[in-house]
Structures are given as C-alpha cells and as structure tokens.
N, C-alpha and C. Protein backbone atom coordinates (compact mmCIF):
# COMPACT_ATOMS: atom_id res chain seq x y z
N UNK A 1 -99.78 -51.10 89.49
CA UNK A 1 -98.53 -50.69 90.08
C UNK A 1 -98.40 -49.17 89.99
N UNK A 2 -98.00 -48.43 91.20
CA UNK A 2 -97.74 -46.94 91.15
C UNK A 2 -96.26 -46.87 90.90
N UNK A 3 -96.16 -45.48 90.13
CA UNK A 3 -95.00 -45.41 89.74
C UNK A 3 -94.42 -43.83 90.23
N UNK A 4 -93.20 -43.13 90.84
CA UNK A 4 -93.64 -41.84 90.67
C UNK A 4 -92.75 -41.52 89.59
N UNK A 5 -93.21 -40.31 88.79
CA UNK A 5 -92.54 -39.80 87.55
C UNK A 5 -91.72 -38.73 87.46
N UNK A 6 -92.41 -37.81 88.79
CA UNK A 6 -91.86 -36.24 89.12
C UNK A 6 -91.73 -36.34 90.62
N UNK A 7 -90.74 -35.46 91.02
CA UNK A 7 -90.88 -34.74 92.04
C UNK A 7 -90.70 -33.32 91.84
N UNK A 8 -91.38 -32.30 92.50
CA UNK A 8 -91.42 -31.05 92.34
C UNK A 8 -91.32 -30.47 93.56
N UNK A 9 -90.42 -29.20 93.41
CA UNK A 9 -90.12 -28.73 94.46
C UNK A 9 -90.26 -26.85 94.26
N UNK A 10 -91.09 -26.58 95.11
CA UNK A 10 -91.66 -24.87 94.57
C UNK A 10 -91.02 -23.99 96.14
N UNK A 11 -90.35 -23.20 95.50
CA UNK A 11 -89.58 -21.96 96.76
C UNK A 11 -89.95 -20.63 96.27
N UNK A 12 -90.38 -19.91 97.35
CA UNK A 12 -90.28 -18.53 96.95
C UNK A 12 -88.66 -18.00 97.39
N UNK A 13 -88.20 -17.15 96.32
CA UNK A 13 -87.11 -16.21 96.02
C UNK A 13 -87.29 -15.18 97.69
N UNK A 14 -86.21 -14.68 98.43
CA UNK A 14 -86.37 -13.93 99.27
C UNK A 14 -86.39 -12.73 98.36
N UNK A 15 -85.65 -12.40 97.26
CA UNK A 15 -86.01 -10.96 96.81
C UNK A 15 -86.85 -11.20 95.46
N UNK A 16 -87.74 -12.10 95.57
CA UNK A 16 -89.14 -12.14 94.84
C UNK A 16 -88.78 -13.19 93.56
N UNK A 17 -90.06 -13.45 93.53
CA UNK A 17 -90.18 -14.63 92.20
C UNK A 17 -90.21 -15.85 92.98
N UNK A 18 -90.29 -16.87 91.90
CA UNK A 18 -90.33 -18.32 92.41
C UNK A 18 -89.21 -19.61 91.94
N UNK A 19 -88.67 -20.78 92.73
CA UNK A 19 -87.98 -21.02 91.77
C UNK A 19 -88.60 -22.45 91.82
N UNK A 20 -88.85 -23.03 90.73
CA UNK A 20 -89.12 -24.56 90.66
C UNK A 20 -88.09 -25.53 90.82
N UNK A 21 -87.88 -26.61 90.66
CA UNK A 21 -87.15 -27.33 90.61
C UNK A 21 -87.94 -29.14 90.49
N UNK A 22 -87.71 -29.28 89.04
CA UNK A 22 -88.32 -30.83 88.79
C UNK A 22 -87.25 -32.04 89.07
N UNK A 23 -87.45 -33.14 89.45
CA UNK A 23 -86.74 -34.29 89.77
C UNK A 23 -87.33 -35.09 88.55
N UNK A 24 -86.63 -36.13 88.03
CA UNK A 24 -86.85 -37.13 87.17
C UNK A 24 -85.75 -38.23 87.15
N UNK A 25 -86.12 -38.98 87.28
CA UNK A 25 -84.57 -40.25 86.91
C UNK A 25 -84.21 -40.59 85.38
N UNK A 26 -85.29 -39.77 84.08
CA UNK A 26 -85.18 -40.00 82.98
C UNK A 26 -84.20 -38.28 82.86
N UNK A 27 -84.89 -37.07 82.91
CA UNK A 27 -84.14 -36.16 82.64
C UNK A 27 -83.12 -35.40 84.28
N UNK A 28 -83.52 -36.06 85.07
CA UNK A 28 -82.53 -35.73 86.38
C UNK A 28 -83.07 -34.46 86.76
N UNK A 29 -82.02 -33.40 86.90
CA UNK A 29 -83.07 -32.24 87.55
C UNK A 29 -82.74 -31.18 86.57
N UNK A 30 -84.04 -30.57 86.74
CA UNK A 30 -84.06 -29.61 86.05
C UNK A 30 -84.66 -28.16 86.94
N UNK A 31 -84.36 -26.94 86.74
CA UNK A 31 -84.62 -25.71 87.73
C UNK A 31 -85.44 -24.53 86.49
N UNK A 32 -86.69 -24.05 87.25
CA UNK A 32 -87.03 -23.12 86.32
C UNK A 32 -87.43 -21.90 87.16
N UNK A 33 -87.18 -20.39 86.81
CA UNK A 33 -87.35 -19.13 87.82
C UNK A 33 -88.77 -18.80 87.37
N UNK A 34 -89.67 -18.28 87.99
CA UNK A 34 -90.42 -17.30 87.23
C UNK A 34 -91.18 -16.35 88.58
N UNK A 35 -91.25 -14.73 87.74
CA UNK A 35 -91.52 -13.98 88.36
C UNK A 35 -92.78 -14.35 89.17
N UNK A 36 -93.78 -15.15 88.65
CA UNK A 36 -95.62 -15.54 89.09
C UNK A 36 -95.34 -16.86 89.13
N UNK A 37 -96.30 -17.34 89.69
CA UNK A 37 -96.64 -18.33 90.88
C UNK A 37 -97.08 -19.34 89.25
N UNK A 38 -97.84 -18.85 88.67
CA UNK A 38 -98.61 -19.15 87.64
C UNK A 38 -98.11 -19.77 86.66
N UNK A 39 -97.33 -18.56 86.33
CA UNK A 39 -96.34 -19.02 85.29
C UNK A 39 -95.05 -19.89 85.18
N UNK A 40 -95.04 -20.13 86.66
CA UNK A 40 -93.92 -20.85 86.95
C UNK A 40 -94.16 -22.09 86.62
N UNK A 41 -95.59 -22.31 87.16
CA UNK A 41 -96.50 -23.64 86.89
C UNK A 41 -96.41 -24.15 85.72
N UNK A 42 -97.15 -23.24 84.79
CA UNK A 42 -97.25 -23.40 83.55
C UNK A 42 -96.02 -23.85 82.47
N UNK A 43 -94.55 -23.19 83.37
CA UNK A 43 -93.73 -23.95 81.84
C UNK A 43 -93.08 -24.92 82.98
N UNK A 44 -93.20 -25.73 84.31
CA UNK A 44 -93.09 -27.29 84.59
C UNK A 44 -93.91 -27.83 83.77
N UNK A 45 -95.21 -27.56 84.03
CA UNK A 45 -96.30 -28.72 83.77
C UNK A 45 -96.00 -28.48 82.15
N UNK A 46 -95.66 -27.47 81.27
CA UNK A 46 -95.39 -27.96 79.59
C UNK A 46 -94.01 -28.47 79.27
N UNK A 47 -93.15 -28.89 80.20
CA UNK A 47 -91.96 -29.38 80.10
C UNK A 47 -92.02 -30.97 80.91
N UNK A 48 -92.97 -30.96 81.76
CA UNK A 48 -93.53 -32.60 81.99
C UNK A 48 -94.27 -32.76 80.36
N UNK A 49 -95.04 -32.49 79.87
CA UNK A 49 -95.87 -33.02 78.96
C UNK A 49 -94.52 -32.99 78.01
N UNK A 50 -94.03 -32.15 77.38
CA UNK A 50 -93.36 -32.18 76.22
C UNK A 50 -92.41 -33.83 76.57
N UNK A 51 -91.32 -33.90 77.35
CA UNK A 51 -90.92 -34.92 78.12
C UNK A 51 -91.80 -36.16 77.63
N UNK A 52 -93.17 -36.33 78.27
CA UNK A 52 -93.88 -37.59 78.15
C UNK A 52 -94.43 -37.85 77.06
N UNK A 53 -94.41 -36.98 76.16
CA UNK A 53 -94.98 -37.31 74.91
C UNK A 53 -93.80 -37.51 73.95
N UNK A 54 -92.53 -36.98 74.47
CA UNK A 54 -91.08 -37.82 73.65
C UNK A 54 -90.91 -39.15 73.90
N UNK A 55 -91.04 -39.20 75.10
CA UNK A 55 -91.12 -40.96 75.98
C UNK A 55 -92.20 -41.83 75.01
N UNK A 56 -93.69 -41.22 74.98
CA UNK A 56 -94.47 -41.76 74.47
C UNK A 56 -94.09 -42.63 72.81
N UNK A 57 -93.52 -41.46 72.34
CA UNK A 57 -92.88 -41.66 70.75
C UNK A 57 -91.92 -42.92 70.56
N UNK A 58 -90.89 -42.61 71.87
CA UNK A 58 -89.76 -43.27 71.73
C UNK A 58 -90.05 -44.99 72.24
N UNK A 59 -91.64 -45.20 72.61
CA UNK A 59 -91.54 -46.59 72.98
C UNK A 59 -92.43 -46.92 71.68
N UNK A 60 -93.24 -45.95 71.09
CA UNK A 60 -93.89 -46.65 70.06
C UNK A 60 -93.57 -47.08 69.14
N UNK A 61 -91.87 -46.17 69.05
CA UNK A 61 -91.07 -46.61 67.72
C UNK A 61 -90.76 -48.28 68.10
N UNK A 62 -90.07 -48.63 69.35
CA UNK A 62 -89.78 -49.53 69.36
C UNK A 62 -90.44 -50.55 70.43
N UNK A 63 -91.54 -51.21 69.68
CA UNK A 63 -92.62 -51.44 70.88
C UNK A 63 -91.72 -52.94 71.15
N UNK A 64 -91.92 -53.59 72.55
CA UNK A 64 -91.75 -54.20 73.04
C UNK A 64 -91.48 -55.60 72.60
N UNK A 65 -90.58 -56.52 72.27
CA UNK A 65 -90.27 -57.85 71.60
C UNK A 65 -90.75 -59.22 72.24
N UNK A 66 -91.54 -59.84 71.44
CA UNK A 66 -92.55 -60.83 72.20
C UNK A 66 -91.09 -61.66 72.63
N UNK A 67 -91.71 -62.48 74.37
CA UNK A 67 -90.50 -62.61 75.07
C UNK A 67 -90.21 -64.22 74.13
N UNK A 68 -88.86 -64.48 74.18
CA UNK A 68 -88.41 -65.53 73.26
C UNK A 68 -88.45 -67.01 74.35
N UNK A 69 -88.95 -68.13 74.30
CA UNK A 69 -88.63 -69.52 75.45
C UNK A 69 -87.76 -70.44 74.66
C-alpha cells in the first residue's frame, strides 16, 4: 500500500531567497525561508527525518495490541 507522507512546495522569493512550504496531516503545514536553494533543502529534509524518527519512537513505545475475538 502507498502512502503519501509530505507534500512540498518550493517558490522562489521575487526579491530573492526561497520559500519552502511542507504539508503533513500529522504536523499540518509548516513554512521554511532560506537564502540557497540548498539550504533550504537541507533543513525540510532534517525536519522530515527529525518528525519520522519521533513517529518512529512513539509507535514503538506503544506497539500495537493483539486484536481481541
């Protein structure tokens, strides 16, 4: 089963820079500026990971309850 997790949305600034903008149905939206193309990248994609590895935590604490008949 596919799932999607992100949507991402990348604009250039008319008086320069970039602005991101992440979609999620767990954290909703979130907007990040950065002067480079690069760096803009770089703190989505470490704010997806940080995100999925809280998710990750938060199901291991409470793993799944065998279903009851």
């Amino acid at each position: 089963m596919e799932e999607t997790l992100y949507n991402i949305e990348i604009h250039k600034n008319t008086g320069g820079g970039y602005i991101g903008k992440l979609f999620s149905d767990v954290d909703g939206i979130k907007e990040f500026k950065n002067e480079y193309l690069d760096q803009l990248l770089r703190d989505i994609t470490i704010d997806m990971q940080l995100a999925l590895e809280e998710f990750a935590n938060r199901t291991s604490e409470y793993p799944e309850q065998p279903e009851v008949k």
